[in-house]
PDB file of N, CA and C in Angstrom:
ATOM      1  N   UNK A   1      22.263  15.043 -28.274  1.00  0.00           N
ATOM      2  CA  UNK A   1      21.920  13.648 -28.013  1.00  0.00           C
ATOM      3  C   UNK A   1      22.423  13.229 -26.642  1.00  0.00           C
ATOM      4  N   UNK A   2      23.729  13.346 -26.729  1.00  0.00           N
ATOM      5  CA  UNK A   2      24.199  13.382 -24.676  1.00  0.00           C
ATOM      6  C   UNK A   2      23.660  13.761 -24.067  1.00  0.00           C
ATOM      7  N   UNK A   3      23.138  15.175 -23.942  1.00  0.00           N
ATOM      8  CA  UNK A   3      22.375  15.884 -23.032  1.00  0.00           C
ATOM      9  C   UNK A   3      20.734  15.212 -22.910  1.00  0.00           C
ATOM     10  N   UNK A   4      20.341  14.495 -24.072  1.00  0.00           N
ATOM     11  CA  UNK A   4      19.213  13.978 -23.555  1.00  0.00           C
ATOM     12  C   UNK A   4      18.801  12.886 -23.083  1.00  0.00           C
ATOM     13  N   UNK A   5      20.377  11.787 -23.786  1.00  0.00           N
ATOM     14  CA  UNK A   5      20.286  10.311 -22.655  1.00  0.00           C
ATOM     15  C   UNK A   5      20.681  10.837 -21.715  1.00  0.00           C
ATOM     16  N   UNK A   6      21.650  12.136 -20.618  1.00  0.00           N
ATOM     17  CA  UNK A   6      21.036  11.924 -19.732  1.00  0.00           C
ATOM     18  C   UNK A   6      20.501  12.746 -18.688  1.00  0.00           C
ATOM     19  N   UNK A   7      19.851  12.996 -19.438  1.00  0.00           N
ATOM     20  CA  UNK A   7      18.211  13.257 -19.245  1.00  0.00           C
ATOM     21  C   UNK A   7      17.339  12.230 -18.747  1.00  0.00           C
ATOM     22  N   UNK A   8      17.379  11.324 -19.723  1.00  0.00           N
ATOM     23  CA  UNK A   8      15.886  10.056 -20.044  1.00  0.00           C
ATOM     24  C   UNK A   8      17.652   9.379 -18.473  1.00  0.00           C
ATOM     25  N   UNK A   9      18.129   9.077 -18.914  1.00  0.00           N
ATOM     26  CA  UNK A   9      19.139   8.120 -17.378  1.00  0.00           C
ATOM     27  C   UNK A   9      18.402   8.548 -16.116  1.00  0.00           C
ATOM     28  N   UNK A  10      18.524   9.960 -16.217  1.00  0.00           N
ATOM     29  CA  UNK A  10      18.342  10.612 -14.659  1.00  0.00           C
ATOM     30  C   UNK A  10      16.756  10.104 -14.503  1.00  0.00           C
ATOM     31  N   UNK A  11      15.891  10.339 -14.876  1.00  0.00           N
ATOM     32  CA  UNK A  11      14.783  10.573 -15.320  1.00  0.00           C
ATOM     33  C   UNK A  11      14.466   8.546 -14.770  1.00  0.00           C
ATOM     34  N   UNK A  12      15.193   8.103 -15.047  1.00  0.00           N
ATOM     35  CA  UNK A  12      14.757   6.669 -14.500  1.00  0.00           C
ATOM     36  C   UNK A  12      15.297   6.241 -13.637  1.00  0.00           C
ATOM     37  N   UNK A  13      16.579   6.484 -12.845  1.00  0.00           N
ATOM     38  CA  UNK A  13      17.142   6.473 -11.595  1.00  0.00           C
ATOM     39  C   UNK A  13      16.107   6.892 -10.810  1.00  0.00           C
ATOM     40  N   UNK A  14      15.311   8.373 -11.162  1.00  0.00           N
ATOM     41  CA  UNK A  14      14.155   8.320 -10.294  1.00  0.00           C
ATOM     42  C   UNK A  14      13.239   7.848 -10.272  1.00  0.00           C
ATOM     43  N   UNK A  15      12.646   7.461 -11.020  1.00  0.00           N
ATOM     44  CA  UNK A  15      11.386   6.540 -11.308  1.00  0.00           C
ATOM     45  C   UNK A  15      11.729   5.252 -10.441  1.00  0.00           C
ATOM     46  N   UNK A  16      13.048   5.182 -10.670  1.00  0.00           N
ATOM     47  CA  UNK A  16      13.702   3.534 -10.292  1.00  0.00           C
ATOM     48  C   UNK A  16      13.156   3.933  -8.296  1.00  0.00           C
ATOM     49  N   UNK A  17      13.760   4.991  -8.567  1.00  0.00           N
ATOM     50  CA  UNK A  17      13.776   5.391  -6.606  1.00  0.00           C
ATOM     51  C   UNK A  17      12.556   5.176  -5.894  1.00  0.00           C
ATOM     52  N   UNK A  18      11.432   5.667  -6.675  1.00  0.00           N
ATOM     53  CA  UNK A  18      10.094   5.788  -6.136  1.00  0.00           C
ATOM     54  C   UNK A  18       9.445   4.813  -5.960  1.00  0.00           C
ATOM     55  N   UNK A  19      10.002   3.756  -7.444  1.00  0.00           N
ATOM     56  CA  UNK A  19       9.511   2.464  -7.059  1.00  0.00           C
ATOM     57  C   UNK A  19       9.908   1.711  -6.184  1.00  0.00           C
ATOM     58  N   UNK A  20      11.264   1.849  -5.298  1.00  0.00           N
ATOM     59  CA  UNK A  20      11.826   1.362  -4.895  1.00  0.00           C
ATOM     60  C   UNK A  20      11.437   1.432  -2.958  1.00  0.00           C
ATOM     61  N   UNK A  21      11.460   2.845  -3.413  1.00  0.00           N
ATOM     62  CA  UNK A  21      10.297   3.534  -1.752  1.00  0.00           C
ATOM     63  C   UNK A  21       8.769   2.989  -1.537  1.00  0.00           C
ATOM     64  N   UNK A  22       8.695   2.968  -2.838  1.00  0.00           N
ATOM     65  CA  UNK A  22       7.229   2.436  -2.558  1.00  0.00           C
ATOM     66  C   UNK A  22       6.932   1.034  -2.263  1.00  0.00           C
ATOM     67  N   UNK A  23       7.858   0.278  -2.798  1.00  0.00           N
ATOM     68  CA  UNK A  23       7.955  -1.376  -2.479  1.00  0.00           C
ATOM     69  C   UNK A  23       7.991  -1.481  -0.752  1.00  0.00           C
ATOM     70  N   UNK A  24       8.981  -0.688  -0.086  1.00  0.00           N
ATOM     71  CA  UNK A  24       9.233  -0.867   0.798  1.00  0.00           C
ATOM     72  C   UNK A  24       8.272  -0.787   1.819  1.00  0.00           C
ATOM     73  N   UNK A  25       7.462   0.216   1.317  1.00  0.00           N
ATOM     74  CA  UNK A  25       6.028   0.917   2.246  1.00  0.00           C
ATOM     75  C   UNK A  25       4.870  -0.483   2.053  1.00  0.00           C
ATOM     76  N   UNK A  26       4.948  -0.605   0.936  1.00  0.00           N
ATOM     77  CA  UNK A  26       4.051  -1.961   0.866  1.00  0.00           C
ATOM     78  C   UNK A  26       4.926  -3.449   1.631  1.00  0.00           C
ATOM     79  N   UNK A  27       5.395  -3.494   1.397  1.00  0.00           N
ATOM     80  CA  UNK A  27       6.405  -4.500   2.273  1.00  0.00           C
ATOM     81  C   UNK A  27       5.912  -4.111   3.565  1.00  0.00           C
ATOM     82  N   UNK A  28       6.169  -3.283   3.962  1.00  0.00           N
ATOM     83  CA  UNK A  28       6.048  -3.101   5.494  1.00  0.00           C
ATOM     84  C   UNK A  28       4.647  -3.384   6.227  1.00  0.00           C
ATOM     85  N   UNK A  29       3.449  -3.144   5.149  1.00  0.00           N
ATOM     86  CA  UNK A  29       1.997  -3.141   5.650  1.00  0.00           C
ATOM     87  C   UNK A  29       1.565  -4.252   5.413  1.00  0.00           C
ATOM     88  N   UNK A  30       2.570  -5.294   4.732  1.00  0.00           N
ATOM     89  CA  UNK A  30       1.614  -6.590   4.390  1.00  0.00           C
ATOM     90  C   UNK A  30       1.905  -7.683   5.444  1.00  0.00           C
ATOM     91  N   UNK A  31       1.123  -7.351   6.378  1.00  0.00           N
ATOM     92  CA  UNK A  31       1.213  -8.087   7.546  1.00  0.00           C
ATOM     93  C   UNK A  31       0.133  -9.474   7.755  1.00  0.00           C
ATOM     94  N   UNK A  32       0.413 -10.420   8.319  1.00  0.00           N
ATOM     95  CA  UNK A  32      -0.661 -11.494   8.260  1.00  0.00           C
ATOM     96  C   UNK A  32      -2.570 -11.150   8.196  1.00  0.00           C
ATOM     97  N   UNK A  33      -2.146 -10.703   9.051  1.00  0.00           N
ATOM     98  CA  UNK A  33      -3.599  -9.550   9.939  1.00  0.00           C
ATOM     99  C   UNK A  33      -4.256  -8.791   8.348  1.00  0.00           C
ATOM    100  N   UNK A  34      -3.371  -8.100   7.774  1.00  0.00           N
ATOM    101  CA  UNK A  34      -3.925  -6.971   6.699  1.00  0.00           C
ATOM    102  C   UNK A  34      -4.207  -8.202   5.539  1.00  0.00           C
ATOM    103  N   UNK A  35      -3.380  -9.219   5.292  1.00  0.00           N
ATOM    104  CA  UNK A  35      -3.842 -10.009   4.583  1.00  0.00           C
ATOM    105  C   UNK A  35      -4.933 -11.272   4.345  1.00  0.00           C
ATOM    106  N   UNK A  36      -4.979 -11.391   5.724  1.00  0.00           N
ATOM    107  CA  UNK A  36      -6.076 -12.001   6.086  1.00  0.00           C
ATOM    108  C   UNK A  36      -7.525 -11.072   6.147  1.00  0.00           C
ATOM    109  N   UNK A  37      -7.692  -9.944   6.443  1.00  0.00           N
ATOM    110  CA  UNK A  37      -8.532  -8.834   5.885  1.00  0.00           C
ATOM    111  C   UNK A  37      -8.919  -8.935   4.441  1.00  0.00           C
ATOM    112  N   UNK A  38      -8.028  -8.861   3.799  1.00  0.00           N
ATOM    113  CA  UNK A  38      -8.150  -8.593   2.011  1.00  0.00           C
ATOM    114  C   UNK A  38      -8.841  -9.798   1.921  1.00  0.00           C
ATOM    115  N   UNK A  39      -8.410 -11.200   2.263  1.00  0.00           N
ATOM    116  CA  UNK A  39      -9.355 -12.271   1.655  1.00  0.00           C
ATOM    117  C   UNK A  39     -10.819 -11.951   1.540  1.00  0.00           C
ATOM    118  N   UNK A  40     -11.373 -11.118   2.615  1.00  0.00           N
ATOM    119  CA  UNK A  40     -12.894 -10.803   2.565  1.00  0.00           C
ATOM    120  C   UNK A  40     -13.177  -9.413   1.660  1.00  0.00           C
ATOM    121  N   UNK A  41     -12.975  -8.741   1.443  1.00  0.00           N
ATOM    122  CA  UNK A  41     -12.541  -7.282   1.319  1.00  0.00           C
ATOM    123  C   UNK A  41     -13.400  -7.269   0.148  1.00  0.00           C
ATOM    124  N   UNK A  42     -13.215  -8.122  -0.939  1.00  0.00           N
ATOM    125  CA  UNK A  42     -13.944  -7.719  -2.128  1.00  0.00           C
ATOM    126  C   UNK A  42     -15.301  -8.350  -2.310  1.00  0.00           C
ATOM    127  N   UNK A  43     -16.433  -7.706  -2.539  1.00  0.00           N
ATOM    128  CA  UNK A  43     -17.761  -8.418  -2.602  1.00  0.00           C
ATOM    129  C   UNK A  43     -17.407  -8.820  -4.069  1.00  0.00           C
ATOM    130  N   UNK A  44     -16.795  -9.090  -4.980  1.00  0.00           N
ATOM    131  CA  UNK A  44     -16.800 -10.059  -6.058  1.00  0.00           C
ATOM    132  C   UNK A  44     -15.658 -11.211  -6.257  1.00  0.00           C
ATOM    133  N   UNK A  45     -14.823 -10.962  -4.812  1.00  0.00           N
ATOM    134  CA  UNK A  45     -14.325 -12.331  -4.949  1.00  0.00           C
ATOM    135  C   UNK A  45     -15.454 -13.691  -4.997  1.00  0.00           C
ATOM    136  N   UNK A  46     -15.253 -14.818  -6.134  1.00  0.00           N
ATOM    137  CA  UNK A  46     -15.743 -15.957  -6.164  1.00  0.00           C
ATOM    138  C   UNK A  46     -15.294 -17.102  -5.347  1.00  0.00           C
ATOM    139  N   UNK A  47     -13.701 -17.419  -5.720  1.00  0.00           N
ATOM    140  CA  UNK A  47     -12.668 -17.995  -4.874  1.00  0.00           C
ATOM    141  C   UNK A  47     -12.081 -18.111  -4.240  1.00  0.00           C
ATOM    142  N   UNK A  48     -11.709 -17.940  -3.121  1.00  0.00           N
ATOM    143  CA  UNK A  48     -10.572 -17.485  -2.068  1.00  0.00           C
ATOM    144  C   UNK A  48      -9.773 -19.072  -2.081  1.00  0.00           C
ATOM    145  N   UNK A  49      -8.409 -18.872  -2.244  1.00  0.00           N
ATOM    146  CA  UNK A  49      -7.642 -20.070  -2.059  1.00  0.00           C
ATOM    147  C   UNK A  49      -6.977 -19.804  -0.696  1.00  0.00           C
ATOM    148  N   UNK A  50      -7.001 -20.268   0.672  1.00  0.00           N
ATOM    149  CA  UNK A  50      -6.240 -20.473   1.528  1.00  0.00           C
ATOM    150  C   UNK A  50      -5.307 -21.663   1.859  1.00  0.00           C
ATOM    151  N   UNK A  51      -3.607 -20.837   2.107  1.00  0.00           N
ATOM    152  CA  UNK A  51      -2.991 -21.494   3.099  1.00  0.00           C
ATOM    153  C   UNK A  51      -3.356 -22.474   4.196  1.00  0.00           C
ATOM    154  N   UNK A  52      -2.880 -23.940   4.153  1.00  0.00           N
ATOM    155  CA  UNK A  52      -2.725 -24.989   5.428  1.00  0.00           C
ATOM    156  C   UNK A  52      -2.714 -24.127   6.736  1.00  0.00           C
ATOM    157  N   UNK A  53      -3.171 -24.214   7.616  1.00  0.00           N
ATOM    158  CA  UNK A  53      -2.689 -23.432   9.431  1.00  0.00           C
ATOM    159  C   UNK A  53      -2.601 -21.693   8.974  1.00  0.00           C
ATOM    160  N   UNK A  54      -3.564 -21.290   8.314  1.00  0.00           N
ATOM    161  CA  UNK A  54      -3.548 -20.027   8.123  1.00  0.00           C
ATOM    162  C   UNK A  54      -4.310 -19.704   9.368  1.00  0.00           C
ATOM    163  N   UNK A  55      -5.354 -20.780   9.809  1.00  0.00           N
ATOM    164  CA  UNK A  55      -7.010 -20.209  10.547  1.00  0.00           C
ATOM    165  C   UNK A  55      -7.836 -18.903  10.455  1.00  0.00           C
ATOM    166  N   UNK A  56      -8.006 -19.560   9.448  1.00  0.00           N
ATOM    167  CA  UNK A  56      -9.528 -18.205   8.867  1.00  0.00           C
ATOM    168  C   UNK A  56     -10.427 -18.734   8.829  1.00  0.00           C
ATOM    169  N   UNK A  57     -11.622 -17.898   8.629  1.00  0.00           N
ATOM    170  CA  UNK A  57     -13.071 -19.006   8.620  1.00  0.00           C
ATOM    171  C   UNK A  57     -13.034 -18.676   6.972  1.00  0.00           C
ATOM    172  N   UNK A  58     -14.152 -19.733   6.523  1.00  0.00           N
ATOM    173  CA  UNK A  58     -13.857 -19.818   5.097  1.00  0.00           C
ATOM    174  C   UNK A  58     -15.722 -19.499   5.242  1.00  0.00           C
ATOM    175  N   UNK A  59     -16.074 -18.559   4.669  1.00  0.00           N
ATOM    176  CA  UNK A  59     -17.031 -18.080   4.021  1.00  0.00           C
ATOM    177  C   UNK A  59     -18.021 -18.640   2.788  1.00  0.00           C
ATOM    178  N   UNK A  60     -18.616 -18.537   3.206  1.00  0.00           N
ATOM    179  CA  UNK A  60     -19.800 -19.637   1.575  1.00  0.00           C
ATOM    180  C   UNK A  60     -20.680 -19.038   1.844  1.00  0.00           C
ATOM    181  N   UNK A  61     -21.338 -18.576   0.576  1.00  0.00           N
ATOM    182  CA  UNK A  61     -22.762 -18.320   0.286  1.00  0.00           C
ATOM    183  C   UNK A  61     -22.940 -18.810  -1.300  1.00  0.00           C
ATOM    184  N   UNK A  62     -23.594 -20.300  -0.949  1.00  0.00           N
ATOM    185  CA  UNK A  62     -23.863 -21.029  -2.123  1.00  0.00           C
ATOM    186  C   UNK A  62     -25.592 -20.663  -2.424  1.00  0.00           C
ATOM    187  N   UNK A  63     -25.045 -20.145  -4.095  1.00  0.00           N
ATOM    188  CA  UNK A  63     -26.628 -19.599  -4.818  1.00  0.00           C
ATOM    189  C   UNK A  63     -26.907 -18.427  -4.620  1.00  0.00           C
ATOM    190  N   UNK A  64     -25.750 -17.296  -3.795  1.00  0.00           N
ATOM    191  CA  UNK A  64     -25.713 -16.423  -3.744  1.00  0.00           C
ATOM    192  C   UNK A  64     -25.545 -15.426  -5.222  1.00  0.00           C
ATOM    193  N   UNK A  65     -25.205 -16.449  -6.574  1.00  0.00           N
ATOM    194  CA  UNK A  65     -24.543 -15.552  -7.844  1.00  0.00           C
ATOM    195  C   UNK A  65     -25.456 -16.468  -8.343  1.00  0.00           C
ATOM    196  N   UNK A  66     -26.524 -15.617  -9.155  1.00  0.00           N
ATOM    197  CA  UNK A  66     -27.530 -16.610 -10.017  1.00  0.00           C
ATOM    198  C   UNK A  66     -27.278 -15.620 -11.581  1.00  0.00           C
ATOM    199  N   UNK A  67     -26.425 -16.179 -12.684  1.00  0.00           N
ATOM    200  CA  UNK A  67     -26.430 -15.766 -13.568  1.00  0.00           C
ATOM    201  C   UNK A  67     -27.459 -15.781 -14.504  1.00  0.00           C
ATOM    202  N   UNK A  68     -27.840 -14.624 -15.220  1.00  0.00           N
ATOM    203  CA  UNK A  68     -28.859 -14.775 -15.818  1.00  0.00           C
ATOM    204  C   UNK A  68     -28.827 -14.663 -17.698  1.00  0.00           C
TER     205      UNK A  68
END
């Protein structure tokens, strides 16, 4: 039973690590620029909510989604 909590311990110290590396890598790329990109990025965004003094152009295509 010792030997396998720690096991499953070790076993999430690393998990813990990777997530922890990986936060950082995303942290680092989320720059105004890359986020202001993503607002357009998906052809099924409906909504985009923008930030006051962000300056983006705000996009509309009304009647563009005709549900049927």
């Amino acid at each position: 039973m010792k030997i396998r909590a720690e096991g499953e311990a070790d076993s999430m110290k690393i998990r813990a690590m990777g997530q922890s590396q990986a936060q950082e890598t995303i942290t680092k790329t989320l720059t105004p620029d890359y986020l202001k990109y993503k607002l357009y990025d998906s052809p099924n965004a409906k909504t985009i909510i923008v930030p006051d003094k962000l300056n983006v152009p705000l996009m509309l295509s009304p009647g563009a989604d005709h549900s049927k």
